[in-house]
PDB file of N, CA and C in Angstrom:
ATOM      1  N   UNK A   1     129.019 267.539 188.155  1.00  0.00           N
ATOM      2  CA  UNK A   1     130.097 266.886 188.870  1.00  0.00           C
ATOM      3  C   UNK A   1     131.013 266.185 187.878  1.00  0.00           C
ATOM      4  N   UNK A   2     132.460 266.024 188.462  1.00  0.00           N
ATOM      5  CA  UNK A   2     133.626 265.316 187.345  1.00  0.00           C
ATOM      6  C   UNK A   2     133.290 264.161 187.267  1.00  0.00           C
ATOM      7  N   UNK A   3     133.509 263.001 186.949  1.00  0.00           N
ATOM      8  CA  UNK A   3     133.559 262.074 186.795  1.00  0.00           C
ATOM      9  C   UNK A   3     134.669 261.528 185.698  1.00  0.00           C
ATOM     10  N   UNK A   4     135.602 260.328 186.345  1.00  0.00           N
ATOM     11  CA  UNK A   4     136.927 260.272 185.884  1.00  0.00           C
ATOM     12  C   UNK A   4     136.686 258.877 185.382  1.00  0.00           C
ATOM     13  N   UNK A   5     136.656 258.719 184.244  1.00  0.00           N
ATOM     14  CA  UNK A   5     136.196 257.166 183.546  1.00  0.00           C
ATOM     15  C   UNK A   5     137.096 256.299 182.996  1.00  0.00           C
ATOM     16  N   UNK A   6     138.105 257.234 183.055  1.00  0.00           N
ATOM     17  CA  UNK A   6     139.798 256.490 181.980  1.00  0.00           C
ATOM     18  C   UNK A   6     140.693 257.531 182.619  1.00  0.00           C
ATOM     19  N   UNK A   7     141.759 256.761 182.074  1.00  0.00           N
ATOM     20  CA  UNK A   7     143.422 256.620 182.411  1.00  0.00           C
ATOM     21  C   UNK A   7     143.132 257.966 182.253  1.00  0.00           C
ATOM     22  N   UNK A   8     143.841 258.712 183.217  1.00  0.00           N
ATOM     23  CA  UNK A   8     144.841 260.534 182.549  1.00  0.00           C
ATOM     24  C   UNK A   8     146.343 259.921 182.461  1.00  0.00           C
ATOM     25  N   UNK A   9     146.234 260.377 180.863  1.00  0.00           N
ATOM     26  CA  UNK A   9     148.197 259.794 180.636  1.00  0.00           C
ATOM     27  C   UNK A   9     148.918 261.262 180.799  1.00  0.00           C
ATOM     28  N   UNK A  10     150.023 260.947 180.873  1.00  0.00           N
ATOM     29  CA  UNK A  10     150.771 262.097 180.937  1.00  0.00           C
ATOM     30  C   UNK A  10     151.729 262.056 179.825  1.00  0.00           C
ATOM     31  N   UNK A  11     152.553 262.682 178.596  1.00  0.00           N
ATOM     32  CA  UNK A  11     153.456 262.827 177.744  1.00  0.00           C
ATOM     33  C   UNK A  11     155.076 262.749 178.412  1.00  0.00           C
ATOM     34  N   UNK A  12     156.358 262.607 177.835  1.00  0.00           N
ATOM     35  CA  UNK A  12     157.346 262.930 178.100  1.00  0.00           C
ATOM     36  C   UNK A  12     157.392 264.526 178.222  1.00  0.00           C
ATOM     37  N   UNK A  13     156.578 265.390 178.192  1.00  0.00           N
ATOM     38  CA  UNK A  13     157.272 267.041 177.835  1.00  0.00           C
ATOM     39  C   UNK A  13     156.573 267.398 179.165  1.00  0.00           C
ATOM     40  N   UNK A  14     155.646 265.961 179.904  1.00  0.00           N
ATOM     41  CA  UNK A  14     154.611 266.279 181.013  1.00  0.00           C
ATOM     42  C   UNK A  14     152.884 267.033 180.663  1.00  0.00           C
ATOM     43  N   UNK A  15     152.536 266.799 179.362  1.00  0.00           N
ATOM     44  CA  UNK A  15     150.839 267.222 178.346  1.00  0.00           C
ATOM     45  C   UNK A  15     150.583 266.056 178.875  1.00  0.00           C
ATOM     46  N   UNK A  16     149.150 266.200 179.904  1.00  0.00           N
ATOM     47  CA  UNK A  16     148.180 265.724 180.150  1.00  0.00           C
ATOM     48  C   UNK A  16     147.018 265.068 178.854  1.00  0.00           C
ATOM     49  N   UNK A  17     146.798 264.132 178.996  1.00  0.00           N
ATOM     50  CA  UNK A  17     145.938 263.750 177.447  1.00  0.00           C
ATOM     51  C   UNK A  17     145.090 262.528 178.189  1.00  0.00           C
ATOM     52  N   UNK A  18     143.548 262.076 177.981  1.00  0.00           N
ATOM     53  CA  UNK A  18     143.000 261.063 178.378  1.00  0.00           C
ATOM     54  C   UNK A  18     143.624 259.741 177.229  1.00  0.00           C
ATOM     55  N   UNK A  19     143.383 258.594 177.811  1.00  0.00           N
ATOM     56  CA  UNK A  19     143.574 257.319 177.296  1.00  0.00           C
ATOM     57  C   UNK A  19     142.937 257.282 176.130  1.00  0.00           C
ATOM     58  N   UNK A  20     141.835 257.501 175.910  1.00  0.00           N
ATOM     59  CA  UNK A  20     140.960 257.483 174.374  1.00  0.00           C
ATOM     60  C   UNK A  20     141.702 258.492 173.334  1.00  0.00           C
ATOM     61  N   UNK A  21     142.358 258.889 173.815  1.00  0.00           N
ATOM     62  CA  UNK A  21     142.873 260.199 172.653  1.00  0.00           C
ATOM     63  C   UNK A  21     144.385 259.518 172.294  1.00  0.00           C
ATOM     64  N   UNK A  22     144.644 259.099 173.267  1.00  0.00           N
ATOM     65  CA  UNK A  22     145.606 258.511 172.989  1.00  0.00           C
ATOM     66  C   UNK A  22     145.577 257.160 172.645  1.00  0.00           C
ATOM     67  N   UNK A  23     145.094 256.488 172.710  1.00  0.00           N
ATOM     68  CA  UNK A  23     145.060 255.082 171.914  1.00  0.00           C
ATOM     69  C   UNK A  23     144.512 255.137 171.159  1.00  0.00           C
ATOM     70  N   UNK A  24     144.056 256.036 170.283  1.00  0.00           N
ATOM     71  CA  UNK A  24     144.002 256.368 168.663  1.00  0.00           C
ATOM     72  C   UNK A  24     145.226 256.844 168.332  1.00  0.00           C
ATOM     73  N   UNK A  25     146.200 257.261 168.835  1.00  0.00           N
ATOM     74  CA  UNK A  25     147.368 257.319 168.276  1.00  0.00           C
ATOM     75  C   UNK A  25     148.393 257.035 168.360  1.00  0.00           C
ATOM     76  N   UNK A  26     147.652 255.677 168.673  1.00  0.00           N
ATOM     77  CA  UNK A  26     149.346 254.726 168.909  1.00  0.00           C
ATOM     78  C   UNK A  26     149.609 255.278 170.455  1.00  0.00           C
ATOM     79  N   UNK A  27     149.264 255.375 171.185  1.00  0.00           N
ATOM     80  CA  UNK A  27     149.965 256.165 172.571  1.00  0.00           C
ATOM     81  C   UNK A  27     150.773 256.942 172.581  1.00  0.00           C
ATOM     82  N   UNK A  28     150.521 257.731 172.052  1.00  0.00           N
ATOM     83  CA  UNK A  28     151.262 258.734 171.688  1.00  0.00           C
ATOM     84  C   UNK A  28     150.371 260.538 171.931  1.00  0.00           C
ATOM     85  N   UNK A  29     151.239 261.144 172.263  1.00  0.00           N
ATOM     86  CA  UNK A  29     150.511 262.517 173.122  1.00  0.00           C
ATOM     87  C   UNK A  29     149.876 263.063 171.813  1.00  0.00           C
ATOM     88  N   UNK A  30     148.712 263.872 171.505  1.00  0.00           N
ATOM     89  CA  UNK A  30     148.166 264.443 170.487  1.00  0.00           C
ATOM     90  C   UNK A  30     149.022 265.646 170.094  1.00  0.00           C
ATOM     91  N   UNK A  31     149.394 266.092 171.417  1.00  0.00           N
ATOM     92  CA  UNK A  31     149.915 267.658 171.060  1.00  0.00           C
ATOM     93  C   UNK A  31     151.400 267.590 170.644  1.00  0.00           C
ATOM     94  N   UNK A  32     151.948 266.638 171.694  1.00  0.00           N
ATOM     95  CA  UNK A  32     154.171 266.551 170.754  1.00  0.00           C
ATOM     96  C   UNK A  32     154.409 265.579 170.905  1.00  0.00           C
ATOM     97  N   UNK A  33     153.621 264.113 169.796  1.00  0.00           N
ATOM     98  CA  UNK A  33     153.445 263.204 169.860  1.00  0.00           C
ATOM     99  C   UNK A  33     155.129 262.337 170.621  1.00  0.00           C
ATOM    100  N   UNK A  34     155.386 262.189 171.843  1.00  0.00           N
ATOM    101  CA  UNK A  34     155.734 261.918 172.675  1.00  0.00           C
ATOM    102  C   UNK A  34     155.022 260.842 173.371  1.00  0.00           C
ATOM    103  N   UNK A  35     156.131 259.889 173.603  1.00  0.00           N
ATOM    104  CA  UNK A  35     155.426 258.805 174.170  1.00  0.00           C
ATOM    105  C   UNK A  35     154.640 258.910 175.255  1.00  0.00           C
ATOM    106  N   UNK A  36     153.131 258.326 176.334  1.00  0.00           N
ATOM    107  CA  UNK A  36     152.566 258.692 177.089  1.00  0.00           C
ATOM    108  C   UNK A  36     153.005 257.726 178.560  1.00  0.00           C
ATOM    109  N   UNK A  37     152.326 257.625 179.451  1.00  0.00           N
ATOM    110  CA  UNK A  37     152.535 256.456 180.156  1.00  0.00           C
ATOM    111  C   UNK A  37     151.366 257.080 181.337  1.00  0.00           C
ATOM    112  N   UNK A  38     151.021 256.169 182.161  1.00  0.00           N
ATOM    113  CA  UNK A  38     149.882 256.678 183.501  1.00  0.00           C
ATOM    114  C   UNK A  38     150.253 257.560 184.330  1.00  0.00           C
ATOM    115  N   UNK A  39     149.449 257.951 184.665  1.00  0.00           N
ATOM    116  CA  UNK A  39     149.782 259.460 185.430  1.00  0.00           C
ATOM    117  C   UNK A  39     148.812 259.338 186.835  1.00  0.00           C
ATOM    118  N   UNK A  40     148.935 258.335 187.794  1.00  0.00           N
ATOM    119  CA  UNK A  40     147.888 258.168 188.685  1.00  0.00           C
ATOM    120  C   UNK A  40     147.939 259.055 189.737  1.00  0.00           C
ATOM    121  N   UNK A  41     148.803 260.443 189.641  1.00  0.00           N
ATOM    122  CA  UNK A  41     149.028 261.322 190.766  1.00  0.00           C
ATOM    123  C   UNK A  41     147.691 262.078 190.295  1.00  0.00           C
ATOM    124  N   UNK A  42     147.555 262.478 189.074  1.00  0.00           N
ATOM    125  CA  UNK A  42     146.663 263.592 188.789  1.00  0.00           C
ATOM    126  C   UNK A  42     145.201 262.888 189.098  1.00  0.00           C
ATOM    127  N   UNK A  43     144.964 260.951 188.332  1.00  0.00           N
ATOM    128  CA  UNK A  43     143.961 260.881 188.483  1.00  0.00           C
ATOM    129  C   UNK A  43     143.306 260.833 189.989  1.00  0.00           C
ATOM    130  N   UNK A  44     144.542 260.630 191.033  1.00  0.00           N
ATOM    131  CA  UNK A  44     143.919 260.525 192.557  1.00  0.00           C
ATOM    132  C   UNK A  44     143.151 261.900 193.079  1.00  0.00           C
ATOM    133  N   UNK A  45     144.022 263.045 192.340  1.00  0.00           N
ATOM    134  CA  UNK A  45     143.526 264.227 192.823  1.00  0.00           C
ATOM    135  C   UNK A  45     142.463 264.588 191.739  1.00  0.00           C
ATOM    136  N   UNK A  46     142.262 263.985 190.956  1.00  0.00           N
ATOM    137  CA  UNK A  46     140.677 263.979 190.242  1.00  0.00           C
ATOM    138  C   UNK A  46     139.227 263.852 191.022  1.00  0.00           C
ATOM    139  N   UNK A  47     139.778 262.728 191.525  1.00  0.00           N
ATOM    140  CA  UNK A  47     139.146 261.580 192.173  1.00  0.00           C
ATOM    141  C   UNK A  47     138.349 262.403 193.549  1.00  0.00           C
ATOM    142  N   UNK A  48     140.025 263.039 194.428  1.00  0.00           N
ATOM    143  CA  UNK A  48     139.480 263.925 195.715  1.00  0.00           C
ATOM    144  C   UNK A  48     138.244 265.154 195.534  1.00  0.00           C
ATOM    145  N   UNK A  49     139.116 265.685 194.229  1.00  0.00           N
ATOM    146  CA  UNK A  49     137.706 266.883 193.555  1.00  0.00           C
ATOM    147  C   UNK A  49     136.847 266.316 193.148  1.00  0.00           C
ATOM    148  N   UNK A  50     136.344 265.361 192.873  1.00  0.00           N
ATOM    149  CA  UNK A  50     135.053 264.685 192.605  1.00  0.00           C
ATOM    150  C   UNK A  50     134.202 264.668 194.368  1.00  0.00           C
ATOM    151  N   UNK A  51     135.053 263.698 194.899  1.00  0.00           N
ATOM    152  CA  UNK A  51     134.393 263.875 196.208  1.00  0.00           C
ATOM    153  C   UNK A  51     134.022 265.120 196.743  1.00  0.00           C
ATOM    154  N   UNK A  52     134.805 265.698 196.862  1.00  0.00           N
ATOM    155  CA  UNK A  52     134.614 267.390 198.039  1.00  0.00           C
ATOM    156  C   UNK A  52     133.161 268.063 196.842  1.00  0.00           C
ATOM    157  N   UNK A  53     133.372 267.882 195.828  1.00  0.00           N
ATOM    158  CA  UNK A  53     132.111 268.369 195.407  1.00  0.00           C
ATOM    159  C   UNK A  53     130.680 267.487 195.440  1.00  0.00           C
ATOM    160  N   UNK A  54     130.932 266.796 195.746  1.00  0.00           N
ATOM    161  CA  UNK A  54     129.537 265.690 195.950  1.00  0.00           C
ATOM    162  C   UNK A  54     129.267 265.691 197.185  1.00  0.00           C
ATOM    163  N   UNK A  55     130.334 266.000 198.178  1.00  0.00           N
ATOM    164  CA  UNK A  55     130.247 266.103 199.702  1.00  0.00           C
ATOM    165  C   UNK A  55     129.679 267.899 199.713  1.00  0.00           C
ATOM    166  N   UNK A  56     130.012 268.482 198.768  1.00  0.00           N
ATOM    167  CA  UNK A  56     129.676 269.978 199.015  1.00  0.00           C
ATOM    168  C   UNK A  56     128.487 270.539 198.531  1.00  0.00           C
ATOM    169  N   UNK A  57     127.822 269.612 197.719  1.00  0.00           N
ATOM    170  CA  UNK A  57     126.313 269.353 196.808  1.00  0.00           C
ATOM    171  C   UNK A  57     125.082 268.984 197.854  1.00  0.00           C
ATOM    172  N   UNK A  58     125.857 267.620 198.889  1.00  0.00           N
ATOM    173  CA  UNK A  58     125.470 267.187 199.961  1.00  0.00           C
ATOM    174  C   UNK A  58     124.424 268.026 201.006  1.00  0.00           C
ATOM    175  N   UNK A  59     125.459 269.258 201.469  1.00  0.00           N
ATOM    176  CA  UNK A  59     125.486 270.146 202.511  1.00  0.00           C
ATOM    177  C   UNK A  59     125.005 271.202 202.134  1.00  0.00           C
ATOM    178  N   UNK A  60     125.321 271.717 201.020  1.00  0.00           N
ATOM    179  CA  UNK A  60     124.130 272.616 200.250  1.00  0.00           C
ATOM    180  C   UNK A  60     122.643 272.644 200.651  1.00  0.00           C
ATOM    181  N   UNK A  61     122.541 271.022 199.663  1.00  0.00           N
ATOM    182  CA  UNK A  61     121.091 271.037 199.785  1.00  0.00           C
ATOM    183  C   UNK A  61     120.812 270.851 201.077  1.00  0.00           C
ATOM    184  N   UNK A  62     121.228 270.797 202.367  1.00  0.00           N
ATOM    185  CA  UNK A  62     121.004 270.248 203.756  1.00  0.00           C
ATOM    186  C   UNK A  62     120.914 271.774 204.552  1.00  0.00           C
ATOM    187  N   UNK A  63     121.156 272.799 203.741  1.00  0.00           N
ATOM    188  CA  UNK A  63     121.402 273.871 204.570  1.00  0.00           C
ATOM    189  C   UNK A  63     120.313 274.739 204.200  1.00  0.00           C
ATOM    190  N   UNK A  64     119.721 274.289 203.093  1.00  0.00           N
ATOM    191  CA  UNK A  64     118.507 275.296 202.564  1.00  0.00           C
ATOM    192  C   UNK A  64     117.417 275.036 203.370  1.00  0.00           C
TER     193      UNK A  64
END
C-alpha cells in the first residue's frame, strides 16, 4: 500500500518531485532546477488511492 509521508512539490515546468529531494536543493526541482511550491491537488488524490486500496485489501480478504 502507498503511503504519502511528505509534501509532493510540483516545479514551474509542472515535474512532480517529493519535499526531501527537494530541500536538499535549495527547493529547487532536481530535474530543471525550477523553483518548486505545494502541490496539494496530487497529494489529495494520493491520499484517495491509498484509501480505495486499503478499502479493496479489506473486501478481498472478506470474500475468500
Amino acid at each position: 500500500m502507498f503511503s504519502c509521508h511528505m509534501a509532493i512539490l510540483m516545479s514551474e515546468l509542472g515535474i512532480l518531485a517529493c519535499s526531501s529531494c527537494c530541500s536538499k536543493l535549495g527547493n529547487k526541482c532536481p530535474s530543471c532546477s525550477s523553483l518548486v511550491g505545494s502541490n496539494r491537488g496530487v497529494e489529495k488524490i494520493l491520499e484517495h488511492i491509498s484509501v480505495l486500496q486499503s478499502f479493496y485489501k479489506l473486501y478481498q480478504f472478506k470474500s475468500e
